[in-house]
Protein backbone atom coordinates (compact mmCIF):
# COMPACT_ATOMS: atom_id res chain seq x y z
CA UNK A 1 0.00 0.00 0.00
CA UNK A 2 1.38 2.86 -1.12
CA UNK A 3 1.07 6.54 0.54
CA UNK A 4 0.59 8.86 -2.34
CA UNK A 5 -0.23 12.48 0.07
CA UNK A 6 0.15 13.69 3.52
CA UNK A 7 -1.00 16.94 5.19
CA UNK A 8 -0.79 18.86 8.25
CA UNK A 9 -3.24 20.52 9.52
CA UNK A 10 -3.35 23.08 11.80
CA UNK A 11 -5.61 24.91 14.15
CA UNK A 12 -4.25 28.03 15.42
CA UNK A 13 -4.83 30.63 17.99
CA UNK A 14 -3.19 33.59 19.33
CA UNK A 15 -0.49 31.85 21.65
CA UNK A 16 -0.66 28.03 20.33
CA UNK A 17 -2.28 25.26 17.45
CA UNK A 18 -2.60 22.12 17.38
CA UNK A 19 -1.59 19.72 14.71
CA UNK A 20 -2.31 16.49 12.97
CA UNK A 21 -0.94 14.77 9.86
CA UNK A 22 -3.14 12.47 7.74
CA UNK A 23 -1.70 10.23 5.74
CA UNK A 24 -3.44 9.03 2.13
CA UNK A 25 -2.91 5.74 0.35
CA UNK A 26 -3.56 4.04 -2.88
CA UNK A 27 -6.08 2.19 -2.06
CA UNK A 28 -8.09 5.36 -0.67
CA UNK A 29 -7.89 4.92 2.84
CA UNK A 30 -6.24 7.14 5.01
CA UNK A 31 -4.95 7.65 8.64
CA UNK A 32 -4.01 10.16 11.27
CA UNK A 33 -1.40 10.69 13.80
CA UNK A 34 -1.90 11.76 17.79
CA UNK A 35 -2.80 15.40 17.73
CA UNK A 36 0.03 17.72 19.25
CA UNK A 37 0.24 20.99 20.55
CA UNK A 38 2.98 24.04 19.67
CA UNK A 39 3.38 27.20 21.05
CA UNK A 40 2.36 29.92 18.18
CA UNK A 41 6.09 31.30 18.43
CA UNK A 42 9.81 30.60 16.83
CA UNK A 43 10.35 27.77 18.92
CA UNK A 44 6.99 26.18 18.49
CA UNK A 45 7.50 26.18 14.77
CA UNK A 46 10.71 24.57 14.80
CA UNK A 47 8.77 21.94 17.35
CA UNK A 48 6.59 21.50 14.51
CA UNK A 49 9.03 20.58 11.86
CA UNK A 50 11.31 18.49 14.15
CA UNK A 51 7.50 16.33 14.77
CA UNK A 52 6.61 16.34 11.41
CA UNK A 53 10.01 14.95 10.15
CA UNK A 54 9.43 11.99 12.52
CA UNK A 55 6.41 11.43 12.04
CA UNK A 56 6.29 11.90 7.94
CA UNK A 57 7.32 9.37 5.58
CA UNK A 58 10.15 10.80 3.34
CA UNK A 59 10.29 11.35 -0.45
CA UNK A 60 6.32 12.03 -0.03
CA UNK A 61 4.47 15.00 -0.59
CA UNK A 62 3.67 16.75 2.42
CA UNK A 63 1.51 19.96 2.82
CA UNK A 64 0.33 22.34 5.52
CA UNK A 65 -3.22 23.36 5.70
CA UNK A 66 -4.62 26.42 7.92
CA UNK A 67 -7.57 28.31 8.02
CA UNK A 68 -7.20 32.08 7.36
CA UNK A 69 -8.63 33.28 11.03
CA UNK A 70 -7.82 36.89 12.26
CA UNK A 71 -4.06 37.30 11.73
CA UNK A 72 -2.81 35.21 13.87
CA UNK A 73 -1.98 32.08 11.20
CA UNK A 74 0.13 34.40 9.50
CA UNK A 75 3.67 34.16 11.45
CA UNK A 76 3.59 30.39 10.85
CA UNK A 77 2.49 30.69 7.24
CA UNK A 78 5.38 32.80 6.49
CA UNK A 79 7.53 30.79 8.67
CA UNK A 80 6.64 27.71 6.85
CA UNK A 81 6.90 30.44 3.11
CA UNK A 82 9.90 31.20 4.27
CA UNK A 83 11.89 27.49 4.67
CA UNK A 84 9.89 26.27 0.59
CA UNK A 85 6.84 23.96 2.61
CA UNK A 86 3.79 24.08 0.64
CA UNK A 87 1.44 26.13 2.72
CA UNK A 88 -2.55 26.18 1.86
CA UNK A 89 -4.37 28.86 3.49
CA UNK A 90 -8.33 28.56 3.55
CA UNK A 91 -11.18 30.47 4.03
CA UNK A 92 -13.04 29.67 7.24
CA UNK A 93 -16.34 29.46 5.15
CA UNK A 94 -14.87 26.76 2.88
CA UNK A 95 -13.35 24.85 6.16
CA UNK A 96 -17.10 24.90 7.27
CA UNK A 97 -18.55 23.94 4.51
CA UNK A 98 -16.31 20.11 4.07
CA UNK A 99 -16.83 20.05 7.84
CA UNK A 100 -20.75 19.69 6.89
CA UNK A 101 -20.00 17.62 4.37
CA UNK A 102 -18.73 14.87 7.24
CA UNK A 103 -21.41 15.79 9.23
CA UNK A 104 -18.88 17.10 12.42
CA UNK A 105 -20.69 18.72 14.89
CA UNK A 106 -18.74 18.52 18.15
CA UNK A 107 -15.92 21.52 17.89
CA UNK A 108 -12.41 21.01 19.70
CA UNK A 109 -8.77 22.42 18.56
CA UNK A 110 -7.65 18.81 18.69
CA UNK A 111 -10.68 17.66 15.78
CA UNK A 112 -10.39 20.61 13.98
CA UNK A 113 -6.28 19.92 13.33
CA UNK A 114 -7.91 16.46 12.28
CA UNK A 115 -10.70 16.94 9.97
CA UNK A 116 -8.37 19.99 8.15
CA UNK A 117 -5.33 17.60 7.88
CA UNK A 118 -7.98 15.54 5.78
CA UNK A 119 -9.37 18.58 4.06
CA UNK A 120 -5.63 19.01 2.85
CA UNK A 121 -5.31 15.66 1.20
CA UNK A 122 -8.80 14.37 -0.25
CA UNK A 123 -9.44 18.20 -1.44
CA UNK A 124 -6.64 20.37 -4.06
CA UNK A 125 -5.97 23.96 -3.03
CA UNK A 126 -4.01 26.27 -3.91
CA UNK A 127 -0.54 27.04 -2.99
CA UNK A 128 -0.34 29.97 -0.52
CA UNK A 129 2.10 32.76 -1.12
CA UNK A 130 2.30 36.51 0.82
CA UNK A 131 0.89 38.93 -0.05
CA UNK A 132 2.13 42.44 -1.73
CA UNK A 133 4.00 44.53 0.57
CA UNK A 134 1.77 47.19 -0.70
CA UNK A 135 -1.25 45.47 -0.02
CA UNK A 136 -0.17 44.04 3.35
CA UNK A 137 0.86 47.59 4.65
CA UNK A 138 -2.80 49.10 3.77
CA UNK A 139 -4.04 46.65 5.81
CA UNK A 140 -2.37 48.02 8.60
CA UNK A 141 -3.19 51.92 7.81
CA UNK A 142 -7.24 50.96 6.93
CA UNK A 143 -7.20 49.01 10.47
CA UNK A 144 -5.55 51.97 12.52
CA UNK A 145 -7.70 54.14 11.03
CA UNK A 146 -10.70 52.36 11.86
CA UNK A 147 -9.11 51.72 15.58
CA UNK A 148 -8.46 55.69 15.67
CA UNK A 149 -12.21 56.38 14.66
CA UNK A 150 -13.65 54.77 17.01
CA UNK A 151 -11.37 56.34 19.75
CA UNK A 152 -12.38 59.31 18.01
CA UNK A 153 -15.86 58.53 18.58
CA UNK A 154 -15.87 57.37 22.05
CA UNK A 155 -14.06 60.57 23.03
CA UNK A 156 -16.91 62.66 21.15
CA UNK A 157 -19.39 60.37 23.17
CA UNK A 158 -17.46 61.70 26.78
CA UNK A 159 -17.51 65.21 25.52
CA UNK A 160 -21.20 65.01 24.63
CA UNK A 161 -21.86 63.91 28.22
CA UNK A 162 -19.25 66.14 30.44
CA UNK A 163 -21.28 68.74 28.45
CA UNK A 164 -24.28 67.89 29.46
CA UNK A 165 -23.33 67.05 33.08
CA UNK A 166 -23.46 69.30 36.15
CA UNK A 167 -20.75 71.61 37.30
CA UNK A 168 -17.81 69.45 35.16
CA UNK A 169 -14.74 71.08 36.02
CA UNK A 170 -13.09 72.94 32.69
CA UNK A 171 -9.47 70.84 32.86
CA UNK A 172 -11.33 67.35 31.59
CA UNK A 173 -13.49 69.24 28.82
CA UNK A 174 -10.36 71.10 27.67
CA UNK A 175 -8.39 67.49 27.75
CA UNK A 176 -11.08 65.46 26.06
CA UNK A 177 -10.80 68.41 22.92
CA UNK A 178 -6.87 68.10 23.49
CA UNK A 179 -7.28 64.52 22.85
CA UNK A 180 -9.87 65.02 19.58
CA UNK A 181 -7.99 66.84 18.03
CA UNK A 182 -4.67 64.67 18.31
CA UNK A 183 -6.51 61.93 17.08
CA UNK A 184 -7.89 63.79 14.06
CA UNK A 185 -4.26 64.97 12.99
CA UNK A 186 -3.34 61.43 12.93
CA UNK A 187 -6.35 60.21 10.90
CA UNK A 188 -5.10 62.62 8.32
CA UNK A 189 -1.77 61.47 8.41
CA UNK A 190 -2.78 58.11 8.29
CA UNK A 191 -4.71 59.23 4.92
CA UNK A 192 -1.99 60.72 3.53
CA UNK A 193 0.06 57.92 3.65
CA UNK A 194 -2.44 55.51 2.26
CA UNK A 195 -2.58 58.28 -0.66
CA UNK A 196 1.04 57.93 -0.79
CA UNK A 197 1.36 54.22 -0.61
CA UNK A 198 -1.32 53.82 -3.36
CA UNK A 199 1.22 56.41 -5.53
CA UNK A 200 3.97 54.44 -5.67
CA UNK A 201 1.94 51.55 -7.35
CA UNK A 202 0.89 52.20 -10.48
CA UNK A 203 -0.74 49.06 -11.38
CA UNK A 204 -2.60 49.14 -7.60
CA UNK A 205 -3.48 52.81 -8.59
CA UNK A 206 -5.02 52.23 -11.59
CA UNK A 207 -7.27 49.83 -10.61
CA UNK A 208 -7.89 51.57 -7.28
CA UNK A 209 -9.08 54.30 -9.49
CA UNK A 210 -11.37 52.47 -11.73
CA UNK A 211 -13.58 51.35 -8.91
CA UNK A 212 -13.97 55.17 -7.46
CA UNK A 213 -16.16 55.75 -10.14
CA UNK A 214 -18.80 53.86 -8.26
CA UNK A 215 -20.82 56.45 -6.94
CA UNK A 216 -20.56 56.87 -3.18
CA UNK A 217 -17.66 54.82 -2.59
CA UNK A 218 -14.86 56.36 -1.51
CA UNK A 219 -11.06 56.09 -1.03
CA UNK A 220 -11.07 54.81 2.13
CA UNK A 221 -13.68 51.78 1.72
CA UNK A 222 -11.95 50.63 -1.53
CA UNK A 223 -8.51 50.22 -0.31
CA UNK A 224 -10.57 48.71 2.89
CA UNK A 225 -12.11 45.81 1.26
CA UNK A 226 -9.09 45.38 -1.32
CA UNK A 227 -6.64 45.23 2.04
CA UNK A 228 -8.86 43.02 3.86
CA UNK A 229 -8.92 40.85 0.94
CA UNK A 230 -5.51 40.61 0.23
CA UNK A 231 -6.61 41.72 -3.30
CA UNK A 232 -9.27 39.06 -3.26
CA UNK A 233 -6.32 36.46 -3.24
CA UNK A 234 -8.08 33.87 -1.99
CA UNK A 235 -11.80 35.39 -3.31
CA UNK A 236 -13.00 32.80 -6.29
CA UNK A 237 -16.62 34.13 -6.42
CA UNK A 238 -19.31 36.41 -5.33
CA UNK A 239 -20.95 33.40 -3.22
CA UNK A 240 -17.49 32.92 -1.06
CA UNK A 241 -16.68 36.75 -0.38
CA UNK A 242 -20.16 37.13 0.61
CA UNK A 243 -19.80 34.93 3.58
CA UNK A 244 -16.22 35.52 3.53
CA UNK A 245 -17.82 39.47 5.02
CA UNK A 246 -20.72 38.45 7.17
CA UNK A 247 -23.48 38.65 4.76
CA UNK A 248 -24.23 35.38 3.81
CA UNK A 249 -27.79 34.57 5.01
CA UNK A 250 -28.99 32.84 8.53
CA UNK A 251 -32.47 31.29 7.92
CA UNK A 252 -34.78 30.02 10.96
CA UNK A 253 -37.48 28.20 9.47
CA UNK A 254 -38.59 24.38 10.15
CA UNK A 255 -42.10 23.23 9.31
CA UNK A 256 -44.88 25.27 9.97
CA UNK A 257 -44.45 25.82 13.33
CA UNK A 258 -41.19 27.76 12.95
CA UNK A 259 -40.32 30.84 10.84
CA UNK A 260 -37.91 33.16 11.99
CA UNK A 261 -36.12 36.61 10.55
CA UNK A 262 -33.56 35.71 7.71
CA UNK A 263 -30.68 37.83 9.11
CA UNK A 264 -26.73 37.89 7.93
CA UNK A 265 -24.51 36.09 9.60
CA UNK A 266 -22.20 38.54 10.53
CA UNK A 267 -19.71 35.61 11.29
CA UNK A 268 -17.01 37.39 8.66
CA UNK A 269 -14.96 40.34 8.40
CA UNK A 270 -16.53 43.15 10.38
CA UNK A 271 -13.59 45.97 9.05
CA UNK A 272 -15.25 45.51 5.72
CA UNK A 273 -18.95 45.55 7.06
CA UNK A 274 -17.88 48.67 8.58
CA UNK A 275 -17.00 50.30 5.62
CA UNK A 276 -19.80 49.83 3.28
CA UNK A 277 -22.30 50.96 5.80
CA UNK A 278 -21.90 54.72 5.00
CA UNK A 279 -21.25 54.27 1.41
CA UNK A 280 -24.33 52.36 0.74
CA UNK A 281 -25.92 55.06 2.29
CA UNK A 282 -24.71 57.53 -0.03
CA UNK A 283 -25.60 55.40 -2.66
CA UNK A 284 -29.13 55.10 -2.28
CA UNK A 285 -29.34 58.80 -2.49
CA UNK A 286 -27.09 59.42 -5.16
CA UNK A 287 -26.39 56.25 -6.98
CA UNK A 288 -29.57 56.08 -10.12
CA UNK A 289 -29.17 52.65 -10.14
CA UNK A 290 -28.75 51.48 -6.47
CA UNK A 291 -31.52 54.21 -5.35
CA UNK A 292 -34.00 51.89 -7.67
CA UNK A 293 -32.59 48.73 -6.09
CA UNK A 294 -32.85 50.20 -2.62
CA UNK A 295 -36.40 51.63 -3.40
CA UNK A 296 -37.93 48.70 -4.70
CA UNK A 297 -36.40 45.96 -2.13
CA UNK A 298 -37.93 48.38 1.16
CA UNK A 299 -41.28 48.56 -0.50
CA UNK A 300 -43.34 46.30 1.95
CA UNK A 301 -40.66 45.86 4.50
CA UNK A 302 -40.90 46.69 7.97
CA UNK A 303 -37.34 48.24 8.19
CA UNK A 304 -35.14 50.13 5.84
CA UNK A 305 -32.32 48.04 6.73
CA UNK A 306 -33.24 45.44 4.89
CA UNK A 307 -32.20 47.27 1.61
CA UNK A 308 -29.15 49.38 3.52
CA UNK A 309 -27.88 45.32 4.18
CA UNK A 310 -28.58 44.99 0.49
CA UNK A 311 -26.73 47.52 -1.40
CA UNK A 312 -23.82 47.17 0.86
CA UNK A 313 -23.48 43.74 -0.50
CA UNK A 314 -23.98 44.75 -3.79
CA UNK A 315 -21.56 47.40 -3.72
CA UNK A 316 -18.81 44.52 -2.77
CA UNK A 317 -19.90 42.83 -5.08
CA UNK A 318 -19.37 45.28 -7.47
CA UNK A 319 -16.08 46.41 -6.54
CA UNK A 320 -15.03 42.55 -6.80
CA UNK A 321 -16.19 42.60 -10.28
CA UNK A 322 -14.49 46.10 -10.99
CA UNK A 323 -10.88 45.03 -9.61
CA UNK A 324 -11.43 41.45 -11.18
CA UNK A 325 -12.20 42.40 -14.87
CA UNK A 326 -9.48 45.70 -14.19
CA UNK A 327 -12.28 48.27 -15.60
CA UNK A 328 -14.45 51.29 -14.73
CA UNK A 329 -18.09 50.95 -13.74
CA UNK A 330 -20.68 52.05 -16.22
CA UNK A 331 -23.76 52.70 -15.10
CA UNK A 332 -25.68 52.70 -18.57
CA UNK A 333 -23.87 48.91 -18.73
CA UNK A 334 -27.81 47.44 -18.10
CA UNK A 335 -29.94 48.66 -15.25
CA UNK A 336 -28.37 46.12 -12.56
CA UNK A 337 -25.17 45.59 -10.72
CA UNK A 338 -23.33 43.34 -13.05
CA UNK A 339 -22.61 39.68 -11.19
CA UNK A 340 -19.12 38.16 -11.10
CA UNK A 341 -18.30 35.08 -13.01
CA UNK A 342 -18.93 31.78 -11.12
CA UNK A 343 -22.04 33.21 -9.52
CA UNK A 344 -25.20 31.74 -10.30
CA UNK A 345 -28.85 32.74 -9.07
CA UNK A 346 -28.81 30.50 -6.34
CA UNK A 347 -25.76 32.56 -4.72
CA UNK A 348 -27.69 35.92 -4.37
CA UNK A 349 -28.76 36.42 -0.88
CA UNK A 350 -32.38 36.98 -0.87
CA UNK A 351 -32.87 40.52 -0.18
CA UNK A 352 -34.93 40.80 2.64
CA UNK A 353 -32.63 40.64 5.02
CA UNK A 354 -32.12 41.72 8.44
CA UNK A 355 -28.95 42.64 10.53
């Protein structure tokens, strides 16, 4: 019997993952080793390797398979980059879904290194490699500017109430404006240099430019989604960076008996939730197109939200389809956001949806 793959896979937290390799033969069985634990540092990746080469077979393939969770997979990942391993990164919505397919419903860190160690040999992926400098560092800038508005916000929210409060003594409403206003000179900073950064790239420029001719997007939530997508690296269709952002659709219904709000998920990326809400505000004033989508979905609906939910999913969709086919949005191109390749009618989320 002959072992034709083997995979690691790993489940992976802030300060330590577990790990399991599965083993895949010729005659289509399979098998697993003990599950370990490393520390999520230097010396708990070389830990890793030193297990792995004793408990591998040699002169077979091996991978390493992670999910893509936060940021914290992404020391190992490069570690692993970094020394030639082949490294597959997945979304956790694609995890979820072969985890459903096996019918797992019990959740540990020790079965979840197991059932992704499988993942990585019955299933082919593709080969993980960094990301762009570029694209990596605007992740950084888009997330401490979002960190900086909400400080920014929370200080407004103590200023409203000193205000408002009896006999507050001038020193703390004088210090809360000191502190505004330092935090407002480094939002624009922070602006600048994502203006900057975007400068020096002329292909990431161009394309950054293309999709700013959406109406009511701005600067700011395209080089958001773009950064929080890695470029839409891993992105293969409207259907996966729909979940991929929280607003893939959680129905309640069973029988007759039971038939709850369809609301998103909101089990994805919240940075990029976060900044489509305004814009798809703006849009249903100002955007023709998305003011008739937005119109017609709220007719009969208890809440507006329904259609703000709406048009902020199809303005990532759009800007998906923008950076994916590299060209300008035309809004006489017919009298609906166009879809992205790959998506059929089954992967629209229904629009009456709720947050």
């Amino acid at each position: 019997m002959e072992t034709l793959k083997q995979s690691i896979g790993i489940d992976i937290s802030k300060d330590s993952f577990t790990a399991c390799l599965c083993s895949y033969y010729s005659d289509s069985t399979h098998s697993f080793t003990k599950v370990e634990s490393f520390k999520n540092d230097k010396k708990g990746f070389n830990q890793l390797l030193r297990w792995v080469r004793k408990k591998g077979e040699k002169n077979v393939k091996i991978v390493y398979l992670m999910e893509a969770t936060g940021v914290y997979y992404e020391r190992l990942a490069y570690h692993l980059f970094s020394i030639k391993q082949v490294v597959h990164v997945v979304l956790p919505n694609t995890s979820k879904h072969y985890f459903s397919s096996l019918n797992i419903k019990t959740k540990t860190d020790a079965l979840d290194a197991k059932v992704l160690s499988r993942f990585g040999v019955e299933r082919e992926h593709k080969n993980w490699t960094p990301p762009g400098k570029n694209i990596l560092h605007l992740r950084n800038l888009t997330r401490y500017h979002v960190q900086l508005q909400e400080q920014k916000t929370a200080l407004l929210n103590i200023q409203h109430s000193k205000e408002h409060s009896q006999d507050v003594q001038k020193f703390i409403l004088n210090s809360n404006k000191i502190l505004i206003t330092q935090i407002e000179k480094q939002i624009d900073k922070i602006i600048k240099q994502i203006e900057l950064l975007i400068a020096k790239d002329e292909e990431l420029k161009n394309k950054i430019d293309k999709i700013l001719t959406i109406k009511g997007v701005g600067l700011i939530t395209t080089v958001t989604v773009i950064a929080e997508t890695l470029g839409f690296e891993h992105i293969k269709n409207g259907k996966q960076l729909v979940s991929y952002a929280g607003y893939d659709v959680v129905q309640r219904e069973s029988g007759t008996s039971i038939k709850g709000k369809t609301k998103i998920s909101k089990k994805g990326n919240r940075y990029i939730r976060k900044a489509l809400y305004f814009p798809a505000m703006s849009a249903c004033r100002y955007n023709t197109i998305m003011k008739e989508n937005y119109l017609r979905i709220i007719k009969k609906k208890p809440s507006k939200m329904v259609g703000q939910v709406a048009i902020q999913r199809k303005l990532l969709i759009l800007i998906f389809t923008l950076w994916k086919n590299n060209t300008e949005y035309n809004c006489d191109y017919k009298k609906v956001v166009p879809s992205v390749k790959n998506e059929t009618t089954q992967d629209r989320i229904p629009e009456g949806i709720l947050l």
